[in-house]
C-alpha atoms as a PDB file:
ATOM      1  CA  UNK A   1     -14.185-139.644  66.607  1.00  0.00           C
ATOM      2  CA  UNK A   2     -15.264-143.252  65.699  1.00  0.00           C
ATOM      3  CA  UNK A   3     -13.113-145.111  63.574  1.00  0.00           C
ATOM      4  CA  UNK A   4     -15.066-146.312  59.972  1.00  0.00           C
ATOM      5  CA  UNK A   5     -14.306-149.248  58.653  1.00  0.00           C
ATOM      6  CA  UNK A   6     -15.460-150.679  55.078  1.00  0.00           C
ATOM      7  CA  UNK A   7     -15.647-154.688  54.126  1.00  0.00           C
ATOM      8  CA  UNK A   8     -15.087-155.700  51.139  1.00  0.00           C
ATOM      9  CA  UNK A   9     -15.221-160.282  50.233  1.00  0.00           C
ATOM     10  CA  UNK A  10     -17.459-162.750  49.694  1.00  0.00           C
ATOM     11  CA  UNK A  11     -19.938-164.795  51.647  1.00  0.00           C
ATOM     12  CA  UNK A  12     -18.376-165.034  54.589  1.00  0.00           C
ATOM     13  CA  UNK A  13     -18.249-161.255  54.951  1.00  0.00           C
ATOM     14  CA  UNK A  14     -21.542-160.833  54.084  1.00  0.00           C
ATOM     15  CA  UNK A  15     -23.147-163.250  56.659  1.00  0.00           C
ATOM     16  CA  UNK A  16     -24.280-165.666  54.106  1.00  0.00           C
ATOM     17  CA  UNK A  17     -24.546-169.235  55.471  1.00  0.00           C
ATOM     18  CA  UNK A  18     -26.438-172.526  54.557  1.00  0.00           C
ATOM     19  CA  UNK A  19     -29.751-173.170  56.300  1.00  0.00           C
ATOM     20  CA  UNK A  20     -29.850-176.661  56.707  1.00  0.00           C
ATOM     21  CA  UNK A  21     -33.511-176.914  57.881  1.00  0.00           C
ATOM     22  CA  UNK A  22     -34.562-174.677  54.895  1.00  0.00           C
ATOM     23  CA  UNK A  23     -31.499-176.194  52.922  1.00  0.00           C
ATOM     24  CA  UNK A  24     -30.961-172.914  51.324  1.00  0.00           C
ATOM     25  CA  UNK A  25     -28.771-170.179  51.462  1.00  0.00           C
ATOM     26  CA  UNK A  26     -30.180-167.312  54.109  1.00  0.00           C
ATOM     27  CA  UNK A  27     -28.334-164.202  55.658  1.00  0.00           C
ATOM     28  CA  UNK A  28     -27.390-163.784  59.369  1.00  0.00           C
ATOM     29  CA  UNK A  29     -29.077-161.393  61.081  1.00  0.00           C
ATOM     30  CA  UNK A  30     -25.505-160.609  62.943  1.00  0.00           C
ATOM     31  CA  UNK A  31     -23.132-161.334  60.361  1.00  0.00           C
ATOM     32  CA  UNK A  32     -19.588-160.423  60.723  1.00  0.00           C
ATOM     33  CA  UNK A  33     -19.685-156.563  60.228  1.00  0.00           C
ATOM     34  CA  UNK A  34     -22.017-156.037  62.345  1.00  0.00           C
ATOM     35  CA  UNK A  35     -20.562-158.054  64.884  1.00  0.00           C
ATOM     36  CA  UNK A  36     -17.619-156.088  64.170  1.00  0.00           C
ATOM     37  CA  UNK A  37     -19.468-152.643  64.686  1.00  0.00           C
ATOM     38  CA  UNK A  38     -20.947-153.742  67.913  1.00  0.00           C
ATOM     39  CA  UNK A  39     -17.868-155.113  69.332  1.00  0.00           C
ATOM     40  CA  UNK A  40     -15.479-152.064  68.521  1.00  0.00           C
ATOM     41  CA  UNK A  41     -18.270-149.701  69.045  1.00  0.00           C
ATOM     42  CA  UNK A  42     -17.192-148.538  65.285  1.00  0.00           C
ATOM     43  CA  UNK A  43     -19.422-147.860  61.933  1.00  0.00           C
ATOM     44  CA  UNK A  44     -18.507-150.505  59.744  1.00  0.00           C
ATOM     45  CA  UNK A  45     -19.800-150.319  55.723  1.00  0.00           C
ATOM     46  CA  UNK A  46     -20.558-154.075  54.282  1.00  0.00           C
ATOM     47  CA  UNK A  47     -19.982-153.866  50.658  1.00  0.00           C
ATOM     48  CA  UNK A  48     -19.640-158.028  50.767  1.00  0.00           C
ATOM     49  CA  UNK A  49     -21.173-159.715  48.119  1.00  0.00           C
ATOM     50  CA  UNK A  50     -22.709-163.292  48.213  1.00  0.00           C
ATOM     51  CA  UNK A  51     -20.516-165.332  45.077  1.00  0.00           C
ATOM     52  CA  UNK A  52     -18.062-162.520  45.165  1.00  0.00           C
ATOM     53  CA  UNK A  53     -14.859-163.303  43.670  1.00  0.00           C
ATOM     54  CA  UNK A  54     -11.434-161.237  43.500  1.00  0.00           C
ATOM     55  CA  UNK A  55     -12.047-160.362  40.051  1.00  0.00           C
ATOM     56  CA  UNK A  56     -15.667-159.167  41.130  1.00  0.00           C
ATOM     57  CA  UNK A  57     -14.202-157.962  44.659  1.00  0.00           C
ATOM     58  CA  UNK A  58     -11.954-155.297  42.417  1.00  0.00           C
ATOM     59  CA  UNK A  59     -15.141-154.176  40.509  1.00  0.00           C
ATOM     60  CA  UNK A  60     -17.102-153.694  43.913  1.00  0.00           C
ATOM     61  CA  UNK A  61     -14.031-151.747  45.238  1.00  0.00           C
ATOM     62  CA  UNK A  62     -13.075-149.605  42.216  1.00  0.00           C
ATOM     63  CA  UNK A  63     -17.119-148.560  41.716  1.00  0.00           C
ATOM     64  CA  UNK A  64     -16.272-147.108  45.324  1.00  0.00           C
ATOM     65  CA  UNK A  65     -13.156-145.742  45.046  1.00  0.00           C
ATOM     66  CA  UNK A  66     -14.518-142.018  45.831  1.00  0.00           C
ATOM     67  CA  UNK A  67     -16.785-142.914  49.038  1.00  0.00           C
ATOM     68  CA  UNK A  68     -13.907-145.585  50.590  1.00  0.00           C
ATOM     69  CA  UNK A  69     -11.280-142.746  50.827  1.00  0.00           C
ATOM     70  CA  UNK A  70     -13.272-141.630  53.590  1.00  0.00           C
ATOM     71  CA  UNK A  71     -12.883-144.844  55.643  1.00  0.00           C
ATOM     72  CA  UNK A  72      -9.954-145.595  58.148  1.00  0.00           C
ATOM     73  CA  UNK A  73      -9.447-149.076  57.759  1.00  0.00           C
ATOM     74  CA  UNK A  74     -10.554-151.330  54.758  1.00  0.00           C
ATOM     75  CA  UNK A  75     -11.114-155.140  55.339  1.00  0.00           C
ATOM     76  CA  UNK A  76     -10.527-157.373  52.460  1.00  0.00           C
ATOM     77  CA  UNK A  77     -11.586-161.401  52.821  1.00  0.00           C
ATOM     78  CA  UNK A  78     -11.858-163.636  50.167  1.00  0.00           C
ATOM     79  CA  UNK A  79     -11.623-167.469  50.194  1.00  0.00           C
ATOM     80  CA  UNK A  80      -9.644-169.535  48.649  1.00  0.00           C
ATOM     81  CA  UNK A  81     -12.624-171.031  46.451  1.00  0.00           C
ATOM     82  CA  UNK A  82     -13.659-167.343  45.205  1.00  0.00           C
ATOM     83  CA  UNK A  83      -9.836-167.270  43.823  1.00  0.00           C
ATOM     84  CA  UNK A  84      -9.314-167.710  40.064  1.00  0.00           C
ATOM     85  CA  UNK A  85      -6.503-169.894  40.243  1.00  0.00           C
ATOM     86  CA  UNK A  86      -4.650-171.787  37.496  1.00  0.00           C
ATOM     87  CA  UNK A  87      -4.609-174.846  39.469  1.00  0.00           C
ATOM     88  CA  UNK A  88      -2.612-176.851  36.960  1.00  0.00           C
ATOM     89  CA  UNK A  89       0.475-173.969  38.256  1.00  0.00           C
ATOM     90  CA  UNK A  90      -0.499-174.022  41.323  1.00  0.00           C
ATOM     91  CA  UNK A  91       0.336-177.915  41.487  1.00  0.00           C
ATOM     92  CA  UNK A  92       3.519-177.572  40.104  1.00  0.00           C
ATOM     93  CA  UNK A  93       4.614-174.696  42.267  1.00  0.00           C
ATOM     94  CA  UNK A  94       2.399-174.254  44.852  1.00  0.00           C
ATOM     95  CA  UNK A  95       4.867-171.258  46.534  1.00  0.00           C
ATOM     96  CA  UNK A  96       5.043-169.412  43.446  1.00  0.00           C
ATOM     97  CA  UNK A  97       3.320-165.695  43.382  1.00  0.00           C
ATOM     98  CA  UNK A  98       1.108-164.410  40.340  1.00  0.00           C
ATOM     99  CA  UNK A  99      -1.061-167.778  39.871  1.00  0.00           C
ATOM    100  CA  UNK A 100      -4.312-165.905  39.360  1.00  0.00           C
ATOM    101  CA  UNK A 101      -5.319-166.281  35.566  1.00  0.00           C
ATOM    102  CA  UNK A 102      -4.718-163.106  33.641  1.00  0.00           C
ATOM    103  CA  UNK A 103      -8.290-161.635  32.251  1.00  0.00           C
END
């Protein structure tokens, strides 16, 4: 049996990189999860999002809460930029937990 793996994050998940002779945004033909697939010889689901942040990464992953039970391994990956930090706590304490802004 293969193993099935679903991604959840942001750009970098989703193979979404800058294009400096087009200077825009474009999408790799072998981004990450399908890298990922290939190498492990695995089917991997990209549910990535281009702009994604953790508040919009939960959305994504609670719309799919019924098909992702069926998956073996779940990858999350989010930058620090797609973070909603409250900086200003962050600089006073940057070891603290919980500095996300509450919603």
């Amino acid at each position: 049996m293969t193993d099935k793996i679903c991604v959840f994050g942001d750009s970098v998940a989703k193979g979404v990189v800058l294009d400096n002779v087009k200077n825009r945004y474009s999408l790799l033909k072998n981004n990450f999860a399908d890298q990922l697939a290939e190498i492990l010889s695995i089917s991997v689901t990209n549910y990535a999002k281009f702009g994604c942040t953790v508040t919009k990464g939960l959305a994504i992953l609670e719309k799919h809460l019924d098909q992702i039970r069926n998956y073996d391994y779940i990858v999350l990956e989010f930058g620090g930029n797609d973070c909603d930090f409250d900086w200003a706590k962050v600089a006073e304490a940057p070891a603290a937990p919980n500095c996300v802004k509450p919603r």
